[in-house]
PDBML (XML) file of the C-alpha atoms, coordinates in Angstrom:
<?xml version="1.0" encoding="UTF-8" ?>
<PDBx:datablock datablockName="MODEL"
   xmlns:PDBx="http://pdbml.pdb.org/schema/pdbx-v50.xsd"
   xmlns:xsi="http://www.w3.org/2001/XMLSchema-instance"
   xsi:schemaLocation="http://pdbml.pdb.org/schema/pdbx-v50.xsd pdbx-v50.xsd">
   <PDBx:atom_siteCategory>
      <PDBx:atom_site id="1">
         <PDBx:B_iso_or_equiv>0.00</PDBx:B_iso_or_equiv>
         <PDBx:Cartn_x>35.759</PDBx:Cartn_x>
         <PDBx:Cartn_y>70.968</PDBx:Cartn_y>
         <PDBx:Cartn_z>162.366</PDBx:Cartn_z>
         <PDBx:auth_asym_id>A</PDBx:auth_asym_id>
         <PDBx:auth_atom_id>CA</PDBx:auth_atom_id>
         <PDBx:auth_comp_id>UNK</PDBx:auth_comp_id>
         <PDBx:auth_seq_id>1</PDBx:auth_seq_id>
         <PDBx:group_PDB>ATOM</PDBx:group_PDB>
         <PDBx:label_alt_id xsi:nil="true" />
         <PDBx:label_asym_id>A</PDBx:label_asym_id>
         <PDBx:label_atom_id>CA</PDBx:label_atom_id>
         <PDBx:label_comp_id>UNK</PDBx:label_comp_id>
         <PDBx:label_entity_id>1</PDBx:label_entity_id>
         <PDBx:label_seq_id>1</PDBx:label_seq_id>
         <PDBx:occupancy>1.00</PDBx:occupancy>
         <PDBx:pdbx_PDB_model_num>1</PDBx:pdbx_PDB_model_num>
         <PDBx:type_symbol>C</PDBx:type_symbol>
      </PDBx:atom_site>
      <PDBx:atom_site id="2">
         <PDBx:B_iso_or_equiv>0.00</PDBx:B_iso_or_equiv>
         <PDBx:Cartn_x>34.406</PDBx:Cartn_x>
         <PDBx:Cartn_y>73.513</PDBx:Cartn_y>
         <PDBx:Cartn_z>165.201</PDBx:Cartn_z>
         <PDBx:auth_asym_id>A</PDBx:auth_asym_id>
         <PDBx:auth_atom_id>CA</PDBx:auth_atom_id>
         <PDBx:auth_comp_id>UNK</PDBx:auth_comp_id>
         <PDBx:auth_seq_id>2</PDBx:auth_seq_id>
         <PDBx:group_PDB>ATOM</PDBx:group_PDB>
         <PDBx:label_alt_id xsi:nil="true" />
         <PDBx:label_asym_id>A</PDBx:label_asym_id>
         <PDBx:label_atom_id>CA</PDBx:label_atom_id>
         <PDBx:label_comp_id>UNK</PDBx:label_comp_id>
         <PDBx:label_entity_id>1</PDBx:label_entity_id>
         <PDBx:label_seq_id>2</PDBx:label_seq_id>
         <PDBx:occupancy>1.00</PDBx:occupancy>
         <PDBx:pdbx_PDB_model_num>1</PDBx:pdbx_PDB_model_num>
         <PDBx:type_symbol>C</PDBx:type_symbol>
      </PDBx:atom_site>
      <PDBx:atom_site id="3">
         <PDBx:B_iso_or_equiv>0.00</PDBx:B_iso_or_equiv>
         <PDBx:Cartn_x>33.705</PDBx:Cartn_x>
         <PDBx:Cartn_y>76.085</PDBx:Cartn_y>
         <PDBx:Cartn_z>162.399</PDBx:Cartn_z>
         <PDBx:auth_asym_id>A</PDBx:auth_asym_id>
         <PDBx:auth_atom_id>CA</PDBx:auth_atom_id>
         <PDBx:auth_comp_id>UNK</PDBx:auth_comp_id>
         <PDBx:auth_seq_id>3</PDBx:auth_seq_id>
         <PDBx:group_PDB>ATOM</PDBx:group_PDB>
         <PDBx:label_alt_id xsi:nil="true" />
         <PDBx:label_asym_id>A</PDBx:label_asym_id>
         <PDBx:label_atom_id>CA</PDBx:label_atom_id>
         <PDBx:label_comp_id>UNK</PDBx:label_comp_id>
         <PDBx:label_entity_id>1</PDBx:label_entity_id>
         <PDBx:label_seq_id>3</PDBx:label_seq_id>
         <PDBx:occupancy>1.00</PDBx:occupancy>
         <PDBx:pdbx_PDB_model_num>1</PDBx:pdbx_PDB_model_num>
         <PDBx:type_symbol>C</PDBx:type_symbol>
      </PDBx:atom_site>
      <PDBx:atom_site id="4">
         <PDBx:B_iso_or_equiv>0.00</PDBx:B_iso_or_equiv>
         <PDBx:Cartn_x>36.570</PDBx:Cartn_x>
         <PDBx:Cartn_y>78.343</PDBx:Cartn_y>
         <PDBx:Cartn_z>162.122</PDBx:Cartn_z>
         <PDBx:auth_asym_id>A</PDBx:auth_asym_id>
         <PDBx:auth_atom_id>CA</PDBx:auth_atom_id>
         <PDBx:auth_comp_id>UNK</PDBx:auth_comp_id>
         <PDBx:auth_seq_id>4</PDBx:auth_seq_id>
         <PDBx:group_PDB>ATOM</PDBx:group_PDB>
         <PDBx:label_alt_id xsi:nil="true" />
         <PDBx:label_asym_id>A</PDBx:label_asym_id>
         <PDBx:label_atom_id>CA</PDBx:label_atom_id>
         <PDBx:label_comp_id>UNK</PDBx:label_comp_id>
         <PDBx:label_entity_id>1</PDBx:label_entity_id>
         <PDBx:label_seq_id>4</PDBx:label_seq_id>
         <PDBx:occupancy>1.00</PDBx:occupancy>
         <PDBx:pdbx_PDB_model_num>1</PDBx:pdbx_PDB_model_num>
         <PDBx:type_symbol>C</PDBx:type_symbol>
      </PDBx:atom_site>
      <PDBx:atom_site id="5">
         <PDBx:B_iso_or_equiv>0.00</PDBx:B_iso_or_equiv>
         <PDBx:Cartn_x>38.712</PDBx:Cartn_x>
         <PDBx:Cartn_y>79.228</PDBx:Cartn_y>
         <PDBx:Cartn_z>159.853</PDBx:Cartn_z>
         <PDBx:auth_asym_id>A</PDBx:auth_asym_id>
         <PDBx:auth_atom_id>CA</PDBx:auth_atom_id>
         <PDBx:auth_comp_id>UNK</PDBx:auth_comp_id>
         <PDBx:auth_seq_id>5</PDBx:auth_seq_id>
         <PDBx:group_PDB>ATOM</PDBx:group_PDB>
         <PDBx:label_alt_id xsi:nil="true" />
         <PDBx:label_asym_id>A</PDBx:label_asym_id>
         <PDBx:label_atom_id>CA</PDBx:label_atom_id>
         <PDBx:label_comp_id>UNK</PDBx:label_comp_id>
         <PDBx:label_entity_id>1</PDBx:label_entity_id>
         <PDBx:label_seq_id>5</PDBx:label_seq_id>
         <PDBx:occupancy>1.00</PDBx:occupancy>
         <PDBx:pdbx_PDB_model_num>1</PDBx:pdbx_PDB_model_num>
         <PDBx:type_symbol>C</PDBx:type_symbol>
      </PDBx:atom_site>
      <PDBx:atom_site id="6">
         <PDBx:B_iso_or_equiv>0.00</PDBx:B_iso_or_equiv>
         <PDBx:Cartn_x>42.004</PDBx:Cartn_x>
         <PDBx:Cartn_y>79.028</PDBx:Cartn_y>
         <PDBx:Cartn_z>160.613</PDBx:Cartn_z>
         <PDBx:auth_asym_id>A</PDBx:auth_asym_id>
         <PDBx:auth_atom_id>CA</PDBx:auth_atom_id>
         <PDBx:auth_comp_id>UNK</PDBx:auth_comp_id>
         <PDBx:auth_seq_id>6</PDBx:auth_seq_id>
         <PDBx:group_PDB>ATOM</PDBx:group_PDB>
         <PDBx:label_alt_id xsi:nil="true" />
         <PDBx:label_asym_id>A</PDBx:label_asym_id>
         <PDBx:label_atom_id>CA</PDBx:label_atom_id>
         <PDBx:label_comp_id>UNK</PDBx:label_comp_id>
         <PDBx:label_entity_id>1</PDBx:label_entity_id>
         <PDBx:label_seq_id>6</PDBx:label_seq_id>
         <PDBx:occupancy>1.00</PDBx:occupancy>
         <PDBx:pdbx_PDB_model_num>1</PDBx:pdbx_PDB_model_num>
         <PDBx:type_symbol>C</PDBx:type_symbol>
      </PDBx:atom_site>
      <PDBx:atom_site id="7">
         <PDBx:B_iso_or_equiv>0.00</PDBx:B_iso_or_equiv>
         <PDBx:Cartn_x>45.138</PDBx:Cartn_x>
         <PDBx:Cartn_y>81.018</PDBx:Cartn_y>
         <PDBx:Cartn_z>158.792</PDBx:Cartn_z>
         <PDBx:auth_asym_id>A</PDBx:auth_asym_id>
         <PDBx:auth_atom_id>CA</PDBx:auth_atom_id>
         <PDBx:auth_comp_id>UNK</PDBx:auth_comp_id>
         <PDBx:auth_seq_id>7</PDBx:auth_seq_id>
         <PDBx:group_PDB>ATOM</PDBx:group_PDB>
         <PDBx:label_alt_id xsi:nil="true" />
         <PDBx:label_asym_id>A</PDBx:label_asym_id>
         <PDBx:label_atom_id>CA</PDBx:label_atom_id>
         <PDBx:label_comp_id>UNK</PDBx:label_comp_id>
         <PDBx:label_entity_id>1</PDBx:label_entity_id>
         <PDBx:label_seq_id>7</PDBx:label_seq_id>
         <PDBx:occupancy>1.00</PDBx:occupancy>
         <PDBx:pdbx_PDB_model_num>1</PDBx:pdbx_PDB_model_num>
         <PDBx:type_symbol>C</PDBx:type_symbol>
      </PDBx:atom_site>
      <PDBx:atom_site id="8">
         <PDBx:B_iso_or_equiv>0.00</PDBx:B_iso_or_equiv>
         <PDBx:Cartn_x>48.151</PDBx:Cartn_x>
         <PDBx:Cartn_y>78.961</PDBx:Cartn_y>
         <PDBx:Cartn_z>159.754</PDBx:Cartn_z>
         <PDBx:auth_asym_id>A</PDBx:auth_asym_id>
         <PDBx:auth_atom_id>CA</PDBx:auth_atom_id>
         <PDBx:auth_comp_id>UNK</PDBx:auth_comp_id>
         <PDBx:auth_seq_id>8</PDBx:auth_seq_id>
         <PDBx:group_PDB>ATOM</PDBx:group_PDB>
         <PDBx:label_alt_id xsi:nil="true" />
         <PDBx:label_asym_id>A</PDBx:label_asym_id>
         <PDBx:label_atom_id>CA</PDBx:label_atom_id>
         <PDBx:label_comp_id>UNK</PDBx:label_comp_id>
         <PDBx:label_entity_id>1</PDBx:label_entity_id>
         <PDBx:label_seq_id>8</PDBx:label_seq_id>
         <PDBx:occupancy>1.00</PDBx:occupancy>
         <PDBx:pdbx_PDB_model_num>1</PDBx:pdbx_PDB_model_num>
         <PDBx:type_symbol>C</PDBx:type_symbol>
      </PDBx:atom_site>
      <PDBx:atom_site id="9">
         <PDBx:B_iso_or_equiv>0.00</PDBx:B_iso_or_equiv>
         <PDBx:Cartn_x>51.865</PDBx:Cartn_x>
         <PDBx:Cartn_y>80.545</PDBx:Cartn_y>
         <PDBx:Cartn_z>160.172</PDBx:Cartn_z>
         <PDBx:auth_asym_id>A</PDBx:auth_asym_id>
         <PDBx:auth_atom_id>CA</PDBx:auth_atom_id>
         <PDBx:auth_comp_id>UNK</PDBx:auth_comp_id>
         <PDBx:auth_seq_id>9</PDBx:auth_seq_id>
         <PDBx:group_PDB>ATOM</PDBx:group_PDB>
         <PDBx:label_alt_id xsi:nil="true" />
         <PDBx:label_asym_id>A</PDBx:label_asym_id>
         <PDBx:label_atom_id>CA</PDBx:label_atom_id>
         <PDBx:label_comp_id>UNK</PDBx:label_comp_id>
         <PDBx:label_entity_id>1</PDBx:label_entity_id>
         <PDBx:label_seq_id>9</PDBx:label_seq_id>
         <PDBx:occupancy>1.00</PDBx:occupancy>
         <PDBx:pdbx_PDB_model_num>1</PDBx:pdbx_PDB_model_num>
         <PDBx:type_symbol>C</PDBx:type_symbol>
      </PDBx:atom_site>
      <PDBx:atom_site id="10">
         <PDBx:B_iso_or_equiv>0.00</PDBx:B_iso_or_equiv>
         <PDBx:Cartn_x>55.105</PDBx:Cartn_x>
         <PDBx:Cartn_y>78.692</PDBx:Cartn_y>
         <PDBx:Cartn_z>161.321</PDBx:Cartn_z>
         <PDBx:auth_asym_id>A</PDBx:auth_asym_id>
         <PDBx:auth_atom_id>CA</PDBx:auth_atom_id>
         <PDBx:auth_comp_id>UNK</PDBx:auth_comp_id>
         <PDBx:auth_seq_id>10</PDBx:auth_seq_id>
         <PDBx:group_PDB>ATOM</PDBx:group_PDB>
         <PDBx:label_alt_id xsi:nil="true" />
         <PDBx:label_asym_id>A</PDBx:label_asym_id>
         <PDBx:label_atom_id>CA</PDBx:label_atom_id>
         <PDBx:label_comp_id>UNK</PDBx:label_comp_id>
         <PDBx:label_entity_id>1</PDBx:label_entity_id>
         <PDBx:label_seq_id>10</PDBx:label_seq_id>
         <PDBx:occupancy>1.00</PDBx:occupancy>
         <PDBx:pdbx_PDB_model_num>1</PDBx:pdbx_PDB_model_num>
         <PDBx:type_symbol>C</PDBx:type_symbol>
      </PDBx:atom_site>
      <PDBx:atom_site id="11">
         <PDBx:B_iso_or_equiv>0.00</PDBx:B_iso_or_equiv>
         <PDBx:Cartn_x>57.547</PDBx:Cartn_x>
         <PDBx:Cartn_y>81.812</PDBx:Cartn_y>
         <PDBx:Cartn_z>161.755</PDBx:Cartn_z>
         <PDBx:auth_asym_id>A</PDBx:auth_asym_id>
         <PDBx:auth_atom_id>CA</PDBx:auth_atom_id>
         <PDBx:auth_comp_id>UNK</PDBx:auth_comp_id>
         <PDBx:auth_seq_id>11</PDBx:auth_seq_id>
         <PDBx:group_PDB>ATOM</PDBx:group_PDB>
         <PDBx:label_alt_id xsi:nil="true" />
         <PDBx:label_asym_id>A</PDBx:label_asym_id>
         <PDBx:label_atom_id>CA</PDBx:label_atom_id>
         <PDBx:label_comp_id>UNK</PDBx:label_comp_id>
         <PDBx:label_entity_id>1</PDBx:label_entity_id>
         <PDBx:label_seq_id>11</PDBx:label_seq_id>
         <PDBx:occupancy>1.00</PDBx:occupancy>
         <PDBx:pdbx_PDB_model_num>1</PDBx:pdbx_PDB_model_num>
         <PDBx:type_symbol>C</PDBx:type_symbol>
      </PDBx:atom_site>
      <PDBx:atom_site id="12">
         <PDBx:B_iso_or_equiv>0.00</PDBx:B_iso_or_equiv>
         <PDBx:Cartn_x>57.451</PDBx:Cartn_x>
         <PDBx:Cartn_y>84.621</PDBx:Cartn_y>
         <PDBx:Cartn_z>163.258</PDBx:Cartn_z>
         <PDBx:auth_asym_id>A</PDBx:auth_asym_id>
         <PDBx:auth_atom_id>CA</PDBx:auth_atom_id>
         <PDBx:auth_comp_id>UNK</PDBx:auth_comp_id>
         <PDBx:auth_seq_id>12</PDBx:auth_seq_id>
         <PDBx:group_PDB>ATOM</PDBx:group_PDB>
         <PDBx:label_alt_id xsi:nil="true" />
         <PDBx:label_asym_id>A</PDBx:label_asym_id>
         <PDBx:label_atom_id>CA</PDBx:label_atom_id>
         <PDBx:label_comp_id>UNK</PDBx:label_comp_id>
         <PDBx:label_entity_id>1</PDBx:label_entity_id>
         <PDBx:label_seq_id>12</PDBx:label_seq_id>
         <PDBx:occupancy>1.00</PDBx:occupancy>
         <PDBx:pdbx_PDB_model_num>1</PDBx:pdbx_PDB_model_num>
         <PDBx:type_symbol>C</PDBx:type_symbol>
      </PDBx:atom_site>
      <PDBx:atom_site id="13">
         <PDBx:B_iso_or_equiv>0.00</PDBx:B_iso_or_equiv>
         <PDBx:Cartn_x>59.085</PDBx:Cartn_x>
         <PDBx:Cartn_y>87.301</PDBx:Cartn_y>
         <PDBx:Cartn_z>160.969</PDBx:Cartn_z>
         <PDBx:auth_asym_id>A</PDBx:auth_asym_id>
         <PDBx:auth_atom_id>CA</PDBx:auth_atom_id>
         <PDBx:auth_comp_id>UNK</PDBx:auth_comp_id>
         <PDBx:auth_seq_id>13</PDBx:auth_seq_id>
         <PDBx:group_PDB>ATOM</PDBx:group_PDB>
         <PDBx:label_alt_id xsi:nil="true" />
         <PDBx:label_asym_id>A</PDBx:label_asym_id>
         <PDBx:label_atom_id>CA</PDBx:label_atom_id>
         <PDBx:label_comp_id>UNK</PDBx:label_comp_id>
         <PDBx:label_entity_id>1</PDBx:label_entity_id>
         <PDBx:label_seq_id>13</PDBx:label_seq_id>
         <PDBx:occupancy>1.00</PDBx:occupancy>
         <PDBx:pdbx_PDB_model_num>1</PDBx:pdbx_PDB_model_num>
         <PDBx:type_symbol>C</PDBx:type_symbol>
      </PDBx:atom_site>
      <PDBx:atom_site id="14">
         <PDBx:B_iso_or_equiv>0.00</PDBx:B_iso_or_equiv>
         <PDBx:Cartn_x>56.479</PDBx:Cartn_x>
         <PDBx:Cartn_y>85.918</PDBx:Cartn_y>
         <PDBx:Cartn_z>158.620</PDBx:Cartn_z>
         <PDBx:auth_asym_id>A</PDBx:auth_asym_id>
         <PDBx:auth_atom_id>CA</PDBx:auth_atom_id>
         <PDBx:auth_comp_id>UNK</PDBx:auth_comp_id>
         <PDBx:auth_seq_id>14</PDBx:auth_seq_id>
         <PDBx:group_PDB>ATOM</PDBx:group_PDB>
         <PDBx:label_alt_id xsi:nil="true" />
         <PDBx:label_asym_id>A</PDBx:label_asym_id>
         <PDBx:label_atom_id>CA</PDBx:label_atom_id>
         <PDBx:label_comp_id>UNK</PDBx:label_comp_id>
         <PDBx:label_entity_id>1</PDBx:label_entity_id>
         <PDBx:label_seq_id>14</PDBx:label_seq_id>
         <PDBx:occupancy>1.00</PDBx:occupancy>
         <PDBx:pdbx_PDB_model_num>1</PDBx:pdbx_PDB_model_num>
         <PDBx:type_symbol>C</PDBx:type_symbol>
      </PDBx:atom_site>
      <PDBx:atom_site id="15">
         <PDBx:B_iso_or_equiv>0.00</PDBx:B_iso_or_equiv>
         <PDBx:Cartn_x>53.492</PDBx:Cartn_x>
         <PDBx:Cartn_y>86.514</PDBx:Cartn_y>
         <PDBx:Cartn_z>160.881</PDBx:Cartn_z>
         <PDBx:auth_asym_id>A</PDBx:auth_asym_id>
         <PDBx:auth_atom_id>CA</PDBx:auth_atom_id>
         <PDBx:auth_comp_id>UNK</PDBx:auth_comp_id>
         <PDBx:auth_seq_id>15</PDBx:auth_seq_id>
         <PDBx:group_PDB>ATOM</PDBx:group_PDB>
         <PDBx:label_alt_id xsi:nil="true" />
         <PDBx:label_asym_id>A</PDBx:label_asym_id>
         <PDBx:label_atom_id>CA</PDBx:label_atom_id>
         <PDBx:label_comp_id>UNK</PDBx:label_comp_id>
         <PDBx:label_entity_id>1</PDBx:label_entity_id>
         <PDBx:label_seq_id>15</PDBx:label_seq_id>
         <PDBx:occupancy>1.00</PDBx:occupancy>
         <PDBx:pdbx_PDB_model_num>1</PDBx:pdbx_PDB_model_num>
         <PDBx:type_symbol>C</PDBx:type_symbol>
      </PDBx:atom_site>
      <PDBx:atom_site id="16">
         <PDBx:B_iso_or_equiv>0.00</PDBx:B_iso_or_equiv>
         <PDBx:Cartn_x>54.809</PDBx:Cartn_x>
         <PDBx:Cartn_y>90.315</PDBx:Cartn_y>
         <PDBx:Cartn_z>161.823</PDBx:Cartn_z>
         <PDBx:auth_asym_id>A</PDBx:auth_asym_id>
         <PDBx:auth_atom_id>CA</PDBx:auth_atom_id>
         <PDBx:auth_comp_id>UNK</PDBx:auth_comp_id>
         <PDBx:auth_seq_id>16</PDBx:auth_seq_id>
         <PDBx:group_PDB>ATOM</PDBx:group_PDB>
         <PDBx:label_alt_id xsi:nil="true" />
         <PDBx:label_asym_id>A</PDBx:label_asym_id>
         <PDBx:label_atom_id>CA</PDBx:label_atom_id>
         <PDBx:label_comp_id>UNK</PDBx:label_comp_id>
         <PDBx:label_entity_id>1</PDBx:label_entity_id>
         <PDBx:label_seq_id>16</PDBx:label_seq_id>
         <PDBx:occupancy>1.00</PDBx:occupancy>
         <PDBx:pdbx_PDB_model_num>1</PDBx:pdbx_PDB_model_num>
         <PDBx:type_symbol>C</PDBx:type_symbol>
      </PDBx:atom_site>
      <PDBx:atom_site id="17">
         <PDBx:B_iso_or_equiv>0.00</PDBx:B_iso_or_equiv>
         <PDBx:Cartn_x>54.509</PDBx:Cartn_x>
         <PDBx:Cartn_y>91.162</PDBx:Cartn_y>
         <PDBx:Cartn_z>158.045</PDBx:Cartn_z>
         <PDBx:auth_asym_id>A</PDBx:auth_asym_id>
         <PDBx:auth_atom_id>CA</PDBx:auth_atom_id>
         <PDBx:auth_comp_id>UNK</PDBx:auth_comp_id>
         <PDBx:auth_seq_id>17</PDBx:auth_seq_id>
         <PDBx:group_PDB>ATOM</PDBx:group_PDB>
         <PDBx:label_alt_id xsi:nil="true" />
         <PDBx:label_asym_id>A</PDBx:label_asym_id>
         <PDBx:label_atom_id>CA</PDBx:label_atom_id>
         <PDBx:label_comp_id>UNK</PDBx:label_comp_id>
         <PDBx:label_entity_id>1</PDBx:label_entity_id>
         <PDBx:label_seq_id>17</PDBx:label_seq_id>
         <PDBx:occupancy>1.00</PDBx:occupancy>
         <PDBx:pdbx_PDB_model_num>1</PDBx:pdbx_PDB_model_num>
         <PDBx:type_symbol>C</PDBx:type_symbol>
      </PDBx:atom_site>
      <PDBx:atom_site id="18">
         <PDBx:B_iso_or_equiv>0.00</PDBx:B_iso_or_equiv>
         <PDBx:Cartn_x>51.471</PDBx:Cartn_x>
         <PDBx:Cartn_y>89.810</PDBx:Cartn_y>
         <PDBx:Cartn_z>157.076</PDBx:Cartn_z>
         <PDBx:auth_asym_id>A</PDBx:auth_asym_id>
         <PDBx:auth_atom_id>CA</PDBx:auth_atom_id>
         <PDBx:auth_comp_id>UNK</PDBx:auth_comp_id>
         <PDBx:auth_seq_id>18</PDBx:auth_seq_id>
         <PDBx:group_PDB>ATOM</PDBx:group_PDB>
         <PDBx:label_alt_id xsi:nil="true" />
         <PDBx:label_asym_id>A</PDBx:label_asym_id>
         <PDBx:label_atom_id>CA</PDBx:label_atom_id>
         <PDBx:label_comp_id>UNK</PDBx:label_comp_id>
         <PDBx:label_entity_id>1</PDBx:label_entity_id>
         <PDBx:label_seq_id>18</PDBx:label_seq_id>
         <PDBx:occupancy>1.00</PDBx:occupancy>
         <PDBx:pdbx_PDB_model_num>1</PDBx:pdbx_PDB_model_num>
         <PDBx:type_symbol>C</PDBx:type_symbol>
      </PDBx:atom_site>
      <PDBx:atom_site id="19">
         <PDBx:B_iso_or_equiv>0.00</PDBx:B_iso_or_equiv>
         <PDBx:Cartn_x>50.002</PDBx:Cartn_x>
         <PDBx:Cartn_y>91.273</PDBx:Cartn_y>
         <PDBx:Cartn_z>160.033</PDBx:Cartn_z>
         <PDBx:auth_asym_id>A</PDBx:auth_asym_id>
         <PDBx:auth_atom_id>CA</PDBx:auth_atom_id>
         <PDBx:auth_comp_id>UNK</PDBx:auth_comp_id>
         <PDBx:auth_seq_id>19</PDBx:auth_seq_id>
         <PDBx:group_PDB>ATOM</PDBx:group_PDB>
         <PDBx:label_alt_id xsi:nil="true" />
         <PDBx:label_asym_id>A</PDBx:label_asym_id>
         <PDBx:label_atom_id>CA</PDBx:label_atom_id>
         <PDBx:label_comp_id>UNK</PDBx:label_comp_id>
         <PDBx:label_entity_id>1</PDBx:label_entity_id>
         <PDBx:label_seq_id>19</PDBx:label_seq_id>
         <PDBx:occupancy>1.00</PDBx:occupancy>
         <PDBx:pdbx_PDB_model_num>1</PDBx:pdbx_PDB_model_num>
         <PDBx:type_symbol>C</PDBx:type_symbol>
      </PDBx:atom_site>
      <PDBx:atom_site id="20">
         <PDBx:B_iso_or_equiv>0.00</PDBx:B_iso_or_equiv>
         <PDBx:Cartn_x>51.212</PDBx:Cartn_x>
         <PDBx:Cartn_y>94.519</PDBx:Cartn_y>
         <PDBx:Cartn_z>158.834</PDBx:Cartn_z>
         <PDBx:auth_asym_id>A</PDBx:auth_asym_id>
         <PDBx:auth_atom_id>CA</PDBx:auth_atom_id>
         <PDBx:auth_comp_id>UNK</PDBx:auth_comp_id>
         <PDBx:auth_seq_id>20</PDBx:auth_seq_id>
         <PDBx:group_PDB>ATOM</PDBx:group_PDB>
         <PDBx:label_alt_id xsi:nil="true" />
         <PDBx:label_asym_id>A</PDBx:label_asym_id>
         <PDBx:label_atom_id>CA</PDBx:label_atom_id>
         <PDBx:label_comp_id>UNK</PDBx:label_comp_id>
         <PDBx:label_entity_id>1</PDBx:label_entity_id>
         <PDBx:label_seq_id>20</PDBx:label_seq_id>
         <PDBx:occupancy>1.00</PDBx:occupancy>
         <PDBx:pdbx_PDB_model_num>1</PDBx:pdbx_PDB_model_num>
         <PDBx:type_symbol>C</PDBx:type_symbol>
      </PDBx:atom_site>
      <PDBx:atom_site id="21">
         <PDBx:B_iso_or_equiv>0.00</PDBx:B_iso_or_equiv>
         <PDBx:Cartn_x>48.434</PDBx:Cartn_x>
         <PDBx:Cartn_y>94.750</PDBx:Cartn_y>
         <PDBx:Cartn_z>156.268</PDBx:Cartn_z>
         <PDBx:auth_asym_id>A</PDBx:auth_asym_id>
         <PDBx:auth_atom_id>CA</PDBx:auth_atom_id>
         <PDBx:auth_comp_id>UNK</PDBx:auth_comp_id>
         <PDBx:auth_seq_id>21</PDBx:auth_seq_id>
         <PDBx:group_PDB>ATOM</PDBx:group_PDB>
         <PDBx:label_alt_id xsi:nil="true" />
         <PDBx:label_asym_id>A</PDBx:label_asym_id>
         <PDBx:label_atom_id>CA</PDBx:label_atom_id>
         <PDBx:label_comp_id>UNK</PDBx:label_comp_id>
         <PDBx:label_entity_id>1</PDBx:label_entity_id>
         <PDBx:label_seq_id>21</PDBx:label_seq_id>
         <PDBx:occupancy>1.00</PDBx:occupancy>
         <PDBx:pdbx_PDB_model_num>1</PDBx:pdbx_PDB_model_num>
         <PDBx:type_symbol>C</PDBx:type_symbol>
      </PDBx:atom_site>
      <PDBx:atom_site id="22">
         <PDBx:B_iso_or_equiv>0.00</PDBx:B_iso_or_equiv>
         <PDBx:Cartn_x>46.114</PDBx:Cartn_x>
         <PDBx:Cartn_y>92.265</PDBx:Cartn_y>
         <PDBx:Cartn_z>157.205</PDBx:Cartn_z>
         <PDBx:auth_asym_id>A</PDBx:auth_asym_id>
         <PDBx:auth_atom_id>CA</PDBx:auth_atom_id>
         <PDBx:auth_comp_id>UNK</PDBx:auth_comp_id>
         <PDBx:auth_seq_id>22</PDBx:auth_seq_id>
         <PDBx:group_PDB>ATOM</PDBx:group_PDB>
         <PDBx:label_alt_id xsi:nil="true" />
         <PDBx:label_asym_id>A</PDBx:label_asym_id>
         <PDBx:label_atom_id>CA</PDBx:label_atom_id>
         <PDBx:label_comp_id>UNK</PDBx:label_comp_id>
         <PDBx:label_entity_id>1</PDBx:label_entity_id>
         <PDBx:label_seq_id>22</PDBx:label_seq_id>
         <PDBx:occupancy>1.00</PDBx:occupancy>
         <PDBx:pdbx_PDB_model_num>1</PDBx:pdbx_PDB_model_num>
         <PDBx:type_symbol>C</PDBx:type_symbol>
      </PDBx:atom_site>
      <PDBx:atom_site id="23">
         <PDBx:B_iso_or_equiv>0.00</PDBx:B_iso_or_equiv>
         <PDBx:Cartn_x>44.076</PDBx:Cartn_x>
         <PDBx:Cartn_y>92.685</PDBx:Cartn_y>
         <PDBx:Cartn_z>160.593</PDBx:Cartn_z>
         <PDBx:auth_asym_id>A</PDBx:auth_asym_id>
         <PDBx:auth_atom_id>CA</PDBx:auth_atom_id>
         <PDBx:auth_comp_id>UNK</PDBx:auth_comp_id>
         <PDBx:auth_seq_id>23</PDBx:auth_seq_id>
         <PDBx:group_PDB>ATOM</PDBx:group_PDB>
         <PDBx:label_alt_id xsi:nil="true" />
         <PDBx:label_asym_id>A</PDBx:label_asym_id>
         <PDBx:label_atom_id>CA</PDBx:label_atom_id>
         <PDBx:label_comp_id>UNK</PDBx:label_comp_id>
         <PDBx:label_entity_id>1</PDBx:label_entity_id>
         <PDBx:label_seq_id>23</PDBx:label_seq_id>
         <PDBx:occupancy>1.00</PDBx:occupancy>
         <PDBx:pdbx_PDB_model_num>1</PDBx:pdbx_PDB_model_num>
         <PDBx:type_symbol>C</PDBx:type_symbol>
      </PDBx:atom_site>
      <PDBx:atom_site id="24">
         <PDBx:B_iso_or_equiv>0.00</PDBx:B_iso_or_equiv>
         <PDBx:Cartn_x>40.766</PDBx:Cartn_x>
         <PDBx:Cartn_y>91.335</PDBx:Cartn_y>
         <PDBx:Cartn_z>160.309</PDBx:Cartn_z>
         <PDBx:auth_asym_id>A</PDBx:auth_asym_id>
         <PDBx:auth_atom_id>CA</PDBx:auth_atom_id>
         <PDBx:auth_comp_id>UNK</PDBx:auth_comp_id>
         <PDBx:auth_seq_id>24</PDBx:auth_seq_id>
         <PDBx:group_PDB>ATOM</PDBx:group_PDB>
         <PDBx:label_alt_id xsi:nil="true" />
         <PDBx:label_asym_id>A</PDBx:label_asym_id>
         <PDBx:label_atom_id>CA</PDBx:label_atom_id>
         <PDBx:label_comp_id>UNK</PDBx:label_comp_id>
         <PDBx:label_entity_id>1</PDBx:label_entity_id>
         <PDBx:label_seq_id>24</PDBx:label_seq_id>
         <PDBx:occupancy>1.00</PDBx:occupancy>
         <PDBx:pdbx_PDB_model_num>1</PDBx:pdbx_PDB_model_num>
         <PDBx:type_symbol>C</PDBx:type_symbol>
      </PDBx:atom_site>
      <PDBx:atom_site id="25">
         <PDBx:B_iso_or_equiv>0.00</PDBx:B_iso_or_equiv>
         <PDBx:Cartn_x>41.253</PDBx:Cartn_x>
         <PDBx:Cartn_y>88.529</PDBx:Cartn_y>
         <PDBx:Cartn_z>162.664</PDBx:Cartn_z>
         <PDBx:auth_asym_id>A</PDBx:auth_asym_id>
         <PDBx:auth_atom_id>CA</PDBx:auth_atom_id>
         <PDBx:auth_comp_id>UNK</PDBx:auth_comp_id>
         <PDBx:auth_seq_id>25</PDBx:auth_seq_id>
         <PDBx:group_PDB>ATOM</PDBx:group_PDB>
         <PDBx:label_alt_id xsi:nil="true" />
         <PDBx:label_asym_id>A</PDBx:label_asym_id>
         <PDBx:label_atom_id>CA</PDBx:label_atom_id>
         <PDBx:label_comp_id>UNK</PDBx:label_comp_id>
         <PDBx:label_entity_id>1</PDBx:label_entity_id>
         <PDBx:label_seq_id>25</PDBx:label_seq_id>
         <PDBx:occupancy>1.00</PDBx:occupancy>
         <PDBx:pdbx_PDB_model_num>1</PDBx:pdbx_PDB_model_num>
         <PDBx:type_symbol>C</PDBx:type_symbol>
      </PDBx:atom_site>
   </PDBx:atom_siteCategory>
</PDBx:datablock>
């Protein structure tokens, strides 16, 4: 609603590897 665009994660093995290749946060 503010204008963002949020990516969502609930664990946080999960989050560590997608983080690995994706950075543009």
């Amino acid at each position: 609603i503010a204008g963002y665009v949020p990516v969502p994660f609930f664990d946080g093995e999960e989050f560590s590897r997608h983080l690995k290749e994706n950075h543009n946060y």
